[in-house]
N, C-alpha and C. Protein backbone atom coordinates (compact mmCIF):
# COMPACT_ATOMS: atom_id res chain seq x y z
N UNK A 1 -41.38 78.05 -210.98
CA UNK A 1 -42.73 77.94 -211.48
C UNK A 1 -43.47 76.79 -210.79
N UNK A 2 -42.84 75.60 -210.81
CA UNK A 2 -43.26 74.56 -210.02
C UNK A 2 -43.91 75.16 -208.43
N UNK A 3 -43.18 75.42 -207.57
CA UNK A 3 -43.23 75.79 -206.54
C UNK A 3 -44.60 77.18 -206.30
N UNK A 4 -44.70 78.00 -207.52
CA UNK A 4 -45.94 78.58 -207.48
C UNK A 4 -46.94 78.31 -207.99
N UNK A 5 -47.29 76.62 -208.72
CA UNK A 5 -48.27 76.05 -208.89
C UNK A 5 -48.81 75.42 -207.91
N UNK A 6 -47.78 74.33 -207.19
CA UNK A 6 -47.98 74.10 -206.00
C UNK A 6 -48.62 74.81 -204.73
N UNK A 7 -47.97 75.90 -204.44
CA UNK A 7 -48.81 77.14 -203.46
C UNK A 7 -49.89 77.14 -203.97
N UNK A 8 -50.51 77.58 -205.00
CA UNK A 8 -51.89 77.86 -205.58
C UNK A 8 -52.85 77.08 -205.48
N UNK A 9 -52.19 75.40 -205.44
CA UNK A 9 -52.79 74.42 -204.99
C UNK A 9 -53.09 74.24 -203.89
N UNK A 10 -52.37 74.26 -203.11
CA UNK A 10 -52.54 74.42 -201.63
C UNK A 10 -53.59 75.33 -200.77
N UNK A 11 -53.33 76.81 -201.08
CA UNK A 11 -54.05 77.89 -201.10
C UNK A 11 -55.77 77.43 -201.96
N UNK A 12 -55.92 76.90 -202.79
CA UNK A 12 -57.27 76.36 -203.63
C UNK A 12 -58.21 75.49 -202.49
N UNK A 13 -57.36 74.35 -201.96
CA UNK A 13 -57.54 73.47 -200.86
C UNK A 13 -57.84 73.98 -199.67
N UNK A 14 -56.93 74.82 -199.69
CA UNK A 14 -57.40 75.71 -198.10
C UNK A 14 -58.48 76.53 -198.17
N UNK A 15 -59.14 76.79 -199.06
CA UNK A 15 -60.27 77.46 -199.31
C UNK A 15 -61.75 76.81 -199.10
N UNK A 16 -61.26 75.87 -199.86
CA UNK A 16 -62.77 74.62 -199.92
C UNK A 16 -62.72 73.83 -198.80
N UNK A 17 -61.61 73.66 -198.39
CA UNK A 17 -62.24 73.02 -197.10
C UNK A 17 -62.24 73.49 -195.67
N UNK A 18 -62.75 74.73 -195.76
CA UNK A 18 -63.35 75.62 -194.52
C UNK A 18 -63.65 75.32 -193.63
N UNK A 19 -63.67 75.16 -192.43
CA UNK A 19 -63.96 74.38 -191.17
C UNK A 19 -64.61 75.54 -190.09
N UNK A 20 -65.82 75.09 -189.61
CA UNK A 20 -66.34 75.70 -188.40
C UNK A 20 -66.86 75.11 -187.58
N UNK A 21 -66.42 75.81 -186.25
CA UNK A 21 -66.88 74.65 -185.20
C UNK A 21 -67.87 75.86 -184.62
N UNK A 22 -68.87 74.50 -184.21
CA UNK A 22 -70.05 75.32 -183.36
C UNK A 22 -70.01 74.70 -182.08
N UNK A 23 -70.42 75.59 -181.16
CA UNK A 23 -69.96 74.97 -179.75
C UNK A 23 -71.77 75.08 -178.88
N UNK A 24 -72.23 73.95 -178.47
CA UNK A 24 -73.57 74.05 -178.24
C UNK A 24 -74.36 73.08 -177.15
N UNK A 25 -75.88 73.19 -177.05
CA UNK A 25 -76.02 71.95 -175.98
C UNK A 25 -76.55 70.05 -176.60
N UNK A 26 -75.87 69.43 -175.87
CA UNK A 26 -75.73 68.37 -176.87
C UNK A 26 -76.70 67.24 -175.67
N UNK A 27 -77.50 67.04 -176.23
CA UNK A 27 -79.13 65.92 -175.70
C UNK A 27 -78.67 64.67 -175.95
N UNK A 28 -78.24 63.89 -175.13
CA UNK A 28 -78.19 61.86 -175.80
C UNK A 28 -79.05 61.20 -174.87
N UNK A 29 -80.43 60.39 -175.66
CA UNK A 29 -81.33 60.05 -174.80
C UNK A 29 -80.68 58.22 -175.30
N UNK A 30 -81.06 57.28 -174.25
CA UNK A 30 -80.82 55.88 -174.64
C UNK A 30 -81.91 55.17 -173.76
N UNK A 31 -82.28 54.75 -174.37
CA UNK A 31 -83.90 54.06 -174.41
C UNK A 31 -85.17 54.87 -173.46
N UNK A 32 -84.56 56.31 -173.53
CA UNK A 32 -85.64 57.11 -172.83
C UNK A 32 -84.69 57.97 -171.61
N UNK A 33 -83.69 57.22 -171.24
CA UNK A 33 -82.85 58.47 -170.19
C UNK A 33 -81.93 59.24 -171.08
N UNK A 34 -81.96 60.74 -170.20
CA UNK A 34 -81.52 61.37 -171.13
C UNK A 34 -80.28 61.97 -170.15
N UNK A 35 -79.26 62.68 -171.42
CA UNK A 35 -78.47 63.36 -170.50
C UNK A 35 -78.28 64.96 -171.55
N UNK A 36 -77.58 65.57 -171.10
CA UNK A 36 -77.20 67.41 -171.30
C UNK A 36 -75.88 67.54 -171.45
N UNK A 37 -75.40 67.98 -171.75
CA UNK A 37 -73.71 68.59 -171.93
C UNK A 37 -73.08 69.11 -172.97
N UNK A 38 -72.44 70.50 -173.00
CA UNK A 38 -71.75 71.10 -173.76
C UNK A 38 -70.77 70.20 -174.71
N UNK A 39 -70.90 70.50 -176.06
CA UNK A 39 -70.12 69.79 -176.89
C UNK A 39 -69.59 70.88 -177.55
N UNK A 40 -69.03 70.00 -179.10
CA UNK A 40 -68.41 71.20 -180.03
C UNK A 40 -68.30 70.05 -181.23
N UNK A 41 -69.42 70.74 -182.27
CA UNK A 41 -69.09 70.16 -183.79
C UNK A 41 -68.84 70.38 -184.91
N UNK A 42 -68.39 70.09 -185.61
CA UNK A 42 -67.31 70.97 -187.06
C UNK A 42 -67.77 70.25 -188.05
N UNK A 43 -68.31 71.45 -188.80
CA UNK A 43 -69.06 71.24 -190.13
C UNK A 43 -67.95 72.08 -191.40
N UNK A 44 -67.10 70.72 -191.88
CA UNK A 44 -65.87 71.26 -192.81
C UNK A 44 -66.64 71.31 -194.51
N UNK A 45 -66.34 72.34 -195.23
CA UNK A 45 -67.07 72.27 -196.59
C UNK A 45 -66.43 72.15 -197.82
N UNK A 46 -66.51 70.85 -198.01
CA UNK A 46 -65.42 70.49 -199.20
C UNK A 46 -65.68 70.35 -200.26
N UNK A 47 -66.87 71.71 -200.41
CA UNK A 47 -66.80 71.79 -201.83
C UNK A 47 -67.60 71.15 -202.87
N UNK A 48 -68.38 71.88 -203.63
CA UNK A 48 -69.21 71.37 -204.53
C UNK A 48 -70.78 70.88 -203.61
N UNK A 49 -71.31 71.71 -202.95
CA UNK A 49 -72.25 71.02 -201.66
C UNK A 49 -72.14 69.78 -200.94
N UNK A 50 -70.74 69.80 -200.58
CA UNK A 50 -70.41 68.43 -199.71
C UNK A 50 -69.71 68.85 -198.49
N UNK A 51 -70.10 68.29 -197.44
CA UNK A 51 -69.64 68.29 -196.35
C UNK A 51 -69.21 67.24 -195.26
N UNK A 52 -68.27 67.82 -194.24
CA UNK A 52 -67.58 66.18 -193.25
C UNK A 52 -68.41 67.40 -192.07
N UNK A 53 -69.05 66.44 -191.50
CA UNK A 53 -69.35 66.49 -189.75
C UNK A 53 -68.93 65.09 -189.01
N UNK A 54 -68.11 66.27 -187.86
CA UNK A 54 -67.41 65.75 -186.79
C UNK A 54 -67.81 66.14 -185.30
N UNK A 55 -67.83 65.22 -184.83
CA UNK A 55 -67.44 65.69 -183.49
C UNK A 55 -66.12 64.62 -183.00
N UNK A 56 -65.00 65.35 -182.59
CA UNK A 56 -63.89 64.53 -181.83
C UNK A 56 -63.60 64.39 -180.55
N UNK A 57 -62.93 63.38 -180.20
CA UNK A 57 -63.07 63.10 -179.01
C UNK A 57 -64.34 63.11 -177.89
N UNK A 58 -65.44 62.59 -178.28
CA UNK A 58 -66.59 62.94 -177.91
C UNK A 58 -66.67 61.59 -176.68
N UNK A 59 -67.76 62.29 -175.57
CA UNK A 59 -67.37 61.54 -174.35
C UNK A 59 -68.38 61.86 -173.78
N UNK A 60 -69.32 60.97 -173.41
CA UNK A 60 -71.00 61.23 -172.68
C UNK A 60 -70.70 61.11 -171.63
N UNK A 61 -71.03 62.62 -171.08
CA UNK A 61 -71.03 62.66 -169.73
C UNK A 61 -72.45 62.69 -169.02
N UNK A 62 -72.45 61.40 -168.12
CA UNK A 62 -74.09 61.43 -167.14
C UNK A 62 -73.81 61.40 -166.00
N UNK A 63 -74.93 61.39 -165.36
CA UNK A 63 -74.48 61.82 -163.93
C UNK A 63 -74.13 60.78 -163.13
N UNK A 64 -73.68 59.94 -163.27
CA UNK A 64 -73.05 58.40 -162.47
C UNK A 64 -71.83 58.08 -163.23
N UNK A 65 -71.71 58.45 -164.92
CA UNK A 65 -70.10 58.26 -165.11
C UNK A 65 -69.69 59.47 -166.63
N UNK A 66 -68.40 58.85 -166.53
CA UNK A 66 -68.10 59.57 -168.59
C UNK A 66 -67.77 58.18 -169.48
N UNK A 67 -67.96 58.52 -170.43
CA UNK A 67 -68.31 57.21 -170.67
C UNK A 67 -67.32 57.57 -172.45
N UNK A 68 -66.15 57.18 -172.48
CA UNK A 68 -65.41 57.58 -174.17
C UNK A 68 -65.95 57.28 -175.23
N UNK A 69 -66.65 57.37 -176.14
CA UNK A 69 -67.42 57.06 -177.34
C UNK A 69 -66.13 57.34 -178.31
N UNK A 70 -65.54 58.04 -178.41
CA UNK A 70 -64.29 58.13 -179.90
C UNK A 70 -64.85 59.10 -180.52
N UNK A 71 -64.12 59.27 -182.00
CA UNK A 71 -64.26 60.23 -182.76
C UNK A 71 -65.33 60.16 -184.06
N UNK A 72 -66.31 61.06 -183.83
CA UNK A 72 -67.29 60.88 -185.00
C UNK A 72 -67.49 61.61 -186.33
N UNK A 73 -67.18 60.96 -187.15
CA UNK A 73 -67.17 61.48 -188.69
C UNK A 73 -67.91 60.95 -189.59
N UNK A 74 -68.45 62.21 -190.31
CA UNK A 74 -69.06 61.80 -191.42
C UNK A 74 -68.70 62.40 -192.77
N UNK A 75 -68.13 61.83 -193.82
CA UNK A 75 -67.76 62.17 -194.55
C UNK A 75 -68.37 62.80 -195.84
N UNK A 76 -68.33 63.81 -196.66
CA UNK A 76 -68.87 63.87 -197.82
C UNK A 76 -70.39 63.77 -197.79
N UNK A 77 -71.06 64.46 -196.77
CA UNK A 77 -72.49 64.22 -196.56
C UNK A 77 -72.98 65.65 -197.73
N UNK A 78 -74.02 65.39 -198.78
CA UNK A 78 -74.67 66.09 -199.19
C UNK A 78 -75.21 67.57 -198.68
N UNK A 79 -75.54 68.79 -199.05
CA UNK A 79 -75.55 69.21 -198.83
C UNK A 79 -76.70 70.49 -199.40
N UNK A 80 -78.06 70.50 -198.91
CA UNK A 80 -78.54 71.82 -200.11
C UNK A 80 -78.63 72.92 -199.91
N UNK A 81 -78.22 74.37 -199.70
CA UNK A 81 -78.24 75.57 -199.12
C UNK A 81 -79.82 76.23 -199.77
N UNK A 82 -80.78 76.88 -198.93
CA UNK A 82 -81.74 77.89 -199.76
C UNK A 82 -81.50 79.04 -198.42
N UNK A 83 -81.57 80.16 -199.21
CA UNK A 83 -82.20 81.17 -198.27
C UNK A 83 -80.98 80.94 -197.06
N UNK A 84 -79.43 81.12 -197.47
CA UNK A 84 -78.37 80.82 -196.61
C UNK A 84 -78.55 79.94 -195.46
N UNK A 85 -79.63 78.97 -195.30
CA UNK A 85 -79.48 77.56 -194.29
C UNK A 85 -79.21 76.79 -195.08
N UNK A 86 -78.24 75.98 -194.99
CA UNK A 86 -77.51 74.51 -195.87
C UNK A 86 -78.99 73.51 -194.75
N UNK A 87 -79.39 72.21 -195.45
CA UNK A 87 -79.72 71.09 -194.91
C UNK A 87 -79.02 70.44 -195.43
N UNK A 88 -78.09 69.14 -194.21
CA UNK A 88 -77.86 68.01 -195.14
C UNK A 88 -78.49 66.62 -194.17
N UNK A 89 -78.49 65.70 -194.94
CA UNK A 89 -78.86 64.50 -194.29
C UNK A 89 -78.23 63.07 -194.95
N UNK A 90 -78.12 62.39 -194.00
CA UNK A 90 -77.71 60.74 -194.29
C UNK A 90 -77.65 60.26 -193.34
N UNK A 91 -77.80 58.80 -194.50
CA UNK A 91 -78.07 57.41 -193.46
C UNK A 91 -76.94 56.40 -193.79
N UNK A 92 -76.32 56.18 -192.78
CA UNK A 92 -74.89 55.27 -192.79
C UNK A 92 -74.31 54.87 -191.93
N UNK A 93 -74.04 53.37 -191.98
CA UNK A 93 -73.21 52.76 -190.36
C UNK A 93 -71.86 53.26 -190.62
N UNK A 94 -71.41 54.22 -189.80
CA UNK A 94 -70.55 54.58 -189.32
C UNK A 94 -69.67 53.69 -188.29
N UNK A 95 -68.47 53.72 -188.44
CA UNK A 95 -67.17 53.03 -187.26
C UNK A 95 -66.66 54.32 -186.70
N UNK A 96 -66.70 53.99 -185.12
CA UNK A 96 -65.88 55.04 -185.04
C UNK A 96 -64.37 54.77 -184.03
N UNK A 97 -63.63 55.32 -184.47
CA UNK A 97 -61.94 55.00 -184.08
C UNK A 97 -61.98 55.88 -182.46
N UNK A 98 -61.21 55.71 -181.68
CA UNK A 98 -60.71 55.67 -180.64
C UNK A 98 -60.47 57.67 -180.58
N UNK A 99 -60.42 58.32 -179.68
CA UNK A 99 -60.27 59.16 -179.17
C UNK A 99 -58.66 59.56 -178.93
N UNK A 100 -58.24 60.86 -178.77
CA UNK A 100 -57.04 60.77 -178.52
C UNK A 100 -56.78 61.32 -176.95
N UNK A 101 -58.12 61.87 -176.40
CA UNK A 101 -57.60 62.66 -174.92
C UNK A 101 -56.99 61.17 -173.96
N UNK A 102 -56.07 61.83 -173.44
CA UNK A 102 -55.41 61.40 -172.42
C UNK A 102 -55.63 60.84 -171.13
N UNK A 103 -56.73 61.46 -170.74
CA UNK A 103 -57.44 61.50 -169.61
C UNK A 103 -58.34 60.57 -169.50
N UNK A 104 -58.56 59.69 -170.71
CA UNK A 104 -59.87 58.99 -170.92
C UNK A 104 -59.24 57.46 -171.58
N UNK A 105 -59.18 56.46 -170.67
CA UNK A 105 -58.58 55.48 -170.47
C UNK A 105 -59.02 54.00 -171.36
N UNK A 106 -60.83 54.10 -171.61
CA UNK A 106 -61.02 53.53 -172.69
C UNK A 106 -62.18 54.03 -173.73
N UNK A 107 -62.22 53.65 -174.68
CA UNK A 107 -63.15 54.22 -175.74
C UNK A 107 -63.91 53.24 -176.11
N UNK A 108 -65.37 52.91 -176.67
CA UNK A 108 -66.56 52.35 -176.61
C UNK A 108 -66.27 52.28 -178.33
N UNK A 109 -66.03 53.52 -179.26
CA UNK A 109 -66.20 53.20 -180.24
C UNK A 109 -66.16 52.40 -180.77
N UNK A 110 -64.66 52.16 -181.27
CA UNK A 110 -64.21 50.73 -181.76
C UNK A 110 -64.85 49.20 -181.51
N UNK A 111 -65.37 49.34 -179.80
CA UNK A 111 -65.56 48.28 -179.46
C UNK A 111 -67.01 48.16 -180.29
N UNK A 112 -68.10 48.74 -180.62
CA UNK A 112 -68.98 49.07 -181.27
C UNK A 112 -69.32 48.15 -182.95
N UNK A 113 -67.95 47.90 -183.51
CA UNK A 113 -67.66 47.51 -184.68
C UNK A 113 -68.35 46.34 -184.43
N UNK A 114 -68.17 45.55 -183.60
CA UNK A 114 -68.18 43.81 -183.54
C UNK A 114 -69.75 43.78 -183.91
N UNK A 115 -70.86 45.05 -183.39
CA UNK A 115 -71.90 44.96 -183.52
C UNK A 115 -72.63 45.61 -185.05
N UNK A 116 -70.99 45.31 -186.07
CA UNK A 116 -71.30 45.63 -187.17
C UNK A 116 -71.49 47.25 -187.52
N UNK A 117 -71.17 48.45 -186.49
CA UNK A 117 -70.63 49.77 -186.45
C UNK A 117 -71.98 50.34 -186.04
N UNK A 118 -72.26 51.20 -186.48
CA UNK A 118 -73.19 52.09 -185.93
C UNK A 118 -73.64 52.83 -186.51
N UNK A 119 -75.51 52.55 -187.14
CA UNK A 119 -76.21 52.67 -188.07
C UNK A 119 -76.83 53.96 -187.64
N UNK A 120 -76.75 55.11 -188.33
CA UNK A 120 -77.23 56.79 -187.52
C UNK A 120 -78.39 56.64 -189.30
N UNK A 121 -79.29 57.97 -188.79
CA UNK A 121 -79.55 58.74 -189.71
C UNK A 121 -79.97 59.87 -188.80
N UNK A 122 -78.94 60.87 -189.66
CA UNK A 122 -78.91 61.86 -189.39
C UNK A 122 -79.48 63.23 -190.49
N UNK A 123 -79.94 63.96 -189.49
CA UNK A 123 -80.55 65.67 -190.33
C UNK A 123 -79.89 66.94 -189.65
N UNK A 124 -79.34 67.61 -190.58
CA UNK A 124 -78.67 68.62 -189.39
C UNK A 124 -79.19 69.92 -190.47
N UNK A 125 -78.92 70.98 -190.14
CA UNK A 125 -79.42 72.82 -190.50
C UNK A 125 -78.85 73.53 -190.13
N UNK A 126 -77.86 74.38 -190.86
CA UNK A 126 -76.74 75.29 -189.93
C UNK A 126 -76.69 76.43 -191.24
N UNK A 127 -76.51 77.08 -190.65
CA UNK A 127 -75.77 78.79 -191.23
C UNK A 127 -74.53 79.24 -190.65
N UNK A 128 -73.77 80.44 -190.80
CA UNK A 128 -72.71 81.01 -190.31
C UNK A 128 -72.82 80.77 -188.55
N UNK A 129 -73.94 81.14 -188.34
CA UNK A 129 -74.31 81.13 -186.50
C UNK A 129 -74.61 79.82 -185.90
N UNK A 130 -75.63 79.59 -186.60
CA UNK A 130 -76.09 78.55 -185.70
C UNK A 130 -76.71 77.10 -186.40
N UNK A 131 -76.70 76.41 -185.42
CA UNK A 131 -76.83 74.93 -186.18
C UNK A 131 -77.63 74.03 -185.26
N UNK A 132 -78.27 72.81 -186.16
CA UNK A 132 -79.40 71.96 -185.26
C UNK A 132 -79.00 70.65 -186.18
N UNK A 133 -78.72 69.90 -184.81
CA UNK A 133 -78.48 68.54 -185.79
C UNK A 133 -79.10 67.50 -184.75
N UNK A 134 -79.76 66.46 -185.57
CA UNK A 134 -80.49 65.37 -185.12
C UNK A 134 -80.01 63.88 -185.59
N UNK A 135 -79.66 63.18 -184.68
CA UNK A 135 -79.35 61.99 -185.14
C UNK A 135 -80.01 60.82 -184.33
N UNK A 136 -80.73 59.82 -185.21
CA UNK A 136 -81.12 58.79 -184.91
C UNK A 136 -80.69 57.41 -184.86
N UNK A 137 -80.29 56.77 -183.74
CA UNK A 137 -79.71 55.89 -184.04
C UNK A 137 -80.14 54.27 -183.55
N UNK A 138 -80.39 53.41 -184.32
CA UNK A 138 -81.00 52.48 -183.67
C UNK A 138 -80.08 50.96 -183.90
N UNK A 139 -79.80 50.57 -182.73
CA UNK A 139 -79.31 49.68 -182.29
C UNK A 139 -80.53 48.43 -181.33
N UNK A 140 -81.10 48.52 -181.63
CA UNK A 140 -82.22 47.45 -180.91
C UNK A 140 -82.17 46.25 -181.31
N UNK A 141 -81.74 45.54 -182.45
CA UNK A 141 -81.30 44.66 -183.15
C UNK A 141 -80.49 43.90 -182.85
N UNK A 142 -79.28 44.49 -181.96
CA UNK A 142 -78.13 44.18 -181.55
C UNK A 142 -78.19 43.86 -180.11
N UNK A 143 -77.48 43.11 -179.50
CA UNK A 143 -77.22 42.63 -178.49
C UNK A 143 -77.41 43.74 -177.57
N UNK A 144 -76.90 44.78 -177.54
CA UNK A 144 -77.19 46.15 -176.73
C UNK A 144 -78.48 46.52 -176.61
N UNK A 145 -79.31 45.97 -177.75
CA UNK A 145 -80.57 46.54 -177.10
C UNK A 145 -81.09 48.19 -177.04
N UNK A 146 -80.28 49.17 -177.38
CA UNK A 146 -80.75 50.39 -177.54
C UNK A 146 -81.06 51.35 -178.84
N UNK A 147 -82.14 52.11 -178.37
CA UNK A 147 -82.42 53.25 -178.87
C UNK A 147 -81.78 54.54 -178.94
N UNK A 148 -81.15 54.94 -179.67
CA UNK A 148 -80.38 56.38 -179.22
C UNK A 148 -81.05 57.44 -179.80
N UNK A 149 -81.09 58.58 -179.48
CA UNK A 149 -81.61 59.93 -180.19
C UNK A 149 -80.37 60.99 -179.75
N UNK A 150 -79.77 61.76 -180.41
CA UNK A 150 -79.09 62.80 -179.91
C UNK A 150 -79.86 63.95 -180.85
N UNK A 151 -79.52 65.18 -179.84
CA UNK A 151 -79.78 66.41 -180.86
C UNK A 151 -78.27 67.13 -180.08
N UNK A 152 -78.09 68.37 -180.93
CA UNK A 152 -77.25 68.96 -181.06
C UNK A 152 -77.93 70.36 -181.30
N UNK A 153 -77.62 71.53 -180.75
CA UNK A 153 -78.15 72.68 -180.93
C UNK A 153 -77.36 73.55 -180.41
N UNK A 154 -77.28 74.96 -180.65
CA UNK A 154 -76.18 76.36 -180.26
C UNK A 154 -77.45 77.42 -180.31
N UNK A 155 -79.02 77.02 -180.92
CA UNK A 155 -79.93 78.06 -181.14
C UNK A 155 -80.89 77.65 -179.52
N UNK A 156 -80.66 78.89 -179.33
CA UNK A 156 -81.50 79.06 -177.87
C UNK A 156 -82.83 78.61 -178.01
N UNK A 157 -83.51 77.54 -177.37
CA UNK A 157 -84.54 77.30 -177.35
C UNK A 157 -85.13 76.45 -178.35
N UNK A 158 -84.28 76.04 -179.40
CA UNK A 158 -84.78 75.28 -180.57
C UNK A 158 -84.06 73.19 -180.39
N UNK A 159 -84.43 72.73 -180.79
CA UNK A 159 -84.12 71.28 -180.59
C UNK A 159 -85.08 70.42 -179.53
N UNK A 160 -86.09 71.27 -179.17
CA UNK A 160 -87.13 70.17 -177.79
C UNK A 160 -88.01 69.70 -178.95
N UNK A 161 -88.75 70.55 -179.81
CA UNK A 161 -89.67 69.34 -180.83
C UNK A 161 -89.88 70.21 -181.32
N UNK A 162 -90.36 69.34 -182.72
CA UNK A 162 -90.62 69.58 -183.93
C UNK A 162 -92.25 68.97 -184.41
N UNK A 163 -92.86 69.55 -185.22
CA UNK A 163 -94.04 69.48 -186.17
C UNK A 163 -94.15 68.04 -186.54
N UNK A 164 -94.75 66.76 -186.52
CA UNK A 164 -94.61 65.66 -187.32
C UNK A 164 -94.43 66.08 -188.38
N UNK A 165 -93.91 65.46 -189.66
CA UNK A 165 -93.14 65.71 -191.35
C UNK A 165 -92.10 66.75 -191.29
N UNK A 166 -92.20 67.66 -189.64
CA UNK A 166 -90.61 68.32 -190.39
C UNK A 166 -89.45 67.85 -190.78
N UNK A 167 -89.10 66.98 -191.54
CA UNK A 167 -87.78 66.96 -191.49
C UNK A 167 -86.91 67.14 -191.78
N UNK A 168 -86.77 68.56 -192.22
CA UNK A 168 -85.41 69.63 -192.40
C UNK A 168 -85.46 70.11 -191.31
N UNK A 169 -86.43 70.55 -189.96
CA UNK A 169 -86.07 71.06 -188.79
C UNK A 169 -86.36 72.48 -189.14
N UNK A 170 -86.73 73.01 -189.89
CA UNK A 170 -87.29 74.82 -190.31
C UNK A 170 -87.94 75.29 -189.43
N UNK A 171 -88.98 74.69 -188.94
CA UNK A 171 -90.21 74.78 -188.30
C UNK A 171 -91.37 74.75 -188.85
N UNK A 172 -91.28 74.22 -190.32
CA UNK A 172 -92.68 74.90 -190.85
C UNK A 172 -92.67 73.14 -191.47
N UNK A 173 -93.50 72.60 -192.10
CA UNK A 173 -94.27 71.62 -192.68
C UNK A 173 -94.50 72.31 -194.40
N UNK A 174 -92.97 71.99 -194.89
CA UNK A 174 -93.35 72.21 -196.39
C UNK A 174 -92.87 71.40 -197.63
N UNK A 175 -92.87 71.66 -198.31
CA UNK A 175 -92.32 71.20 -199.74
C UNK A 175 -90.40 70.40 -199.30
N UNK A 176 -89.87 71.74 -198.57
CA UNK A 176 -88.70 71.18 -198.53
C UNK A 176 -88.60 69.79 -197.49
N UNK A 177 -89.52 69.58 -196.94
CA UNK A 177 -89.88 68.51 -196.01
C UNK A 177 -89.43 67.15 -196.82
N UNK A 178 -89.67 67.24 -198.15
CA UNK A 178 -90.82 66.05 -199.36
C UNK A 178 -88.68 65.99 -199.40
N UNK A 179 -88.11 67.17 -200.31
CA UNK A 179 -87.00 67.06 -200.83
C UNK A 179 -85.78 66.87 -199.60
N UNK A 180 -86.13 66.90 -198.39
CA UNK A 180 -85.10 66.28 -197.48
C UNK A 180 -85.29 64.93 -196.84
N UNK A 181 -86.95 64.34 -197.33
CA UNK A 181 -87.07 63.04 -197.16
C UNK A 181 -86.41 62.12 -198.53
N UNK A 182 -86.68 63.20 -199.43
CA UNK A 182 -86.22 62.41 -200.75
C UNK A 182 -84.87 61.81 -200.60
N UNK A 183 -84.27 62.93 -199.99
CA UNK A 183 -82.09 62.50 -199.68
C UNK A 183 -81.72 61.77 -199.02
N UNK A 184 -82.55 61.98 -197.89
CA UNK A 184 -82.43 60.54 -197.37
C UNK A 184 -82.43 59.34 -197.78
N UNK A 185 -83.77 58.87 -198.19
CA UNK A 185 -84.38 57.67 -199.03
C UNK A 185 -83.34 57.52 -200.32
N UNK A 186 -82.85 58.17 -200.66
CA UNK A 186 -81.74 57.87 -202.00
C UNK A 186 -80.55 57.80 -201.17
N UNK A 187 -80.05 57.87 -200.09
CA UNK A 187 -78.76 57.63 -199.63
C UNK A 187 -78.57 56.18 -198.97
């Protein structure tokens, strides 16, 4: 009996926390230069409108070097579904830990901490297909001196700009604008 409570448990767990990776084109501008490159990010759903976005082993590639950034997670980020698009958003200095590829000799993340980690706010919009995520990140404060913007996109043609007040990323200037500024501002 033990042993088939356990399974059930397991099997319960494996349910809620569903994992999909979207594989797409990924924009990192830093103080105005920008770069392009295929990524891949996993939006896991654990349940109760909460979600972890990741990207691992993530590594900016520009055209003079690659450069290891580490592994990026966000944990337990809110989540509101209408009309089967989830929006979620937050604002949080994130640390991020070291990378595991092989090939890639040092990682930036970690080193990142000393500057007190790395303050994002982020908005992302995804369904079964496709997904748009925006993250802002500002480091100007800090000895580094930069501005970051990344977007993240898999929808053809969507992620170059947006409406001033969108910020769920819909395309339209509405009500849900007011209630995805609200989540923010309370996080």
């Amino acid at each position: 009996m033990k042993k088939i409570f356990t399974f059930m448990l397991v099997a319960c767990a494996a349910m809620t926390m569903a994992a999909k990776d979207y594989t797409g084109k990924l924009t990192v501008s830093i103080n105005g230069s920008s770069s392009t490159q295929e990524a891949t990010v996993t939006i896991t759903d654990n349940g109760e409108e909460a979600y972890t976005f990741s990207i691992m082993n993530f590594v900016l590639d520009t055209e003079d070097t690659t450069i290891g950034v580490g592994n990026i997670v966000l944990e337990n980020v809110p989540g509101v579904t209408v009309a089967g698009k989830t929006t979620m958003t937050r604002v949080e200095v994130v640390h991020i830990p070291a990378g595991d590829r092989e090939d890639i000799d040092f990682w930036l993340g970690p080193i990142l901490d000393e500057y007190g980690g790395v303050p994002i706010l982020m908005a992302a919009q995804f369904d079964e297909k496709d997904i748009n995520v925006d993250i802002d990140i500002d480091m100007t404060e800090t000895a580094l001196e930069q501005l970051i913007t990344v977007n993240f996109t898999n929808v053809e043609g969507s992620g170059d700009t947006y409406e001033p007040g969108d910020v769920n990323r819909d395309g339209v200037v509405s009500g849900a604008d007011v209630t995805a500024l609200y989540n923010i501002l309370l996080q």
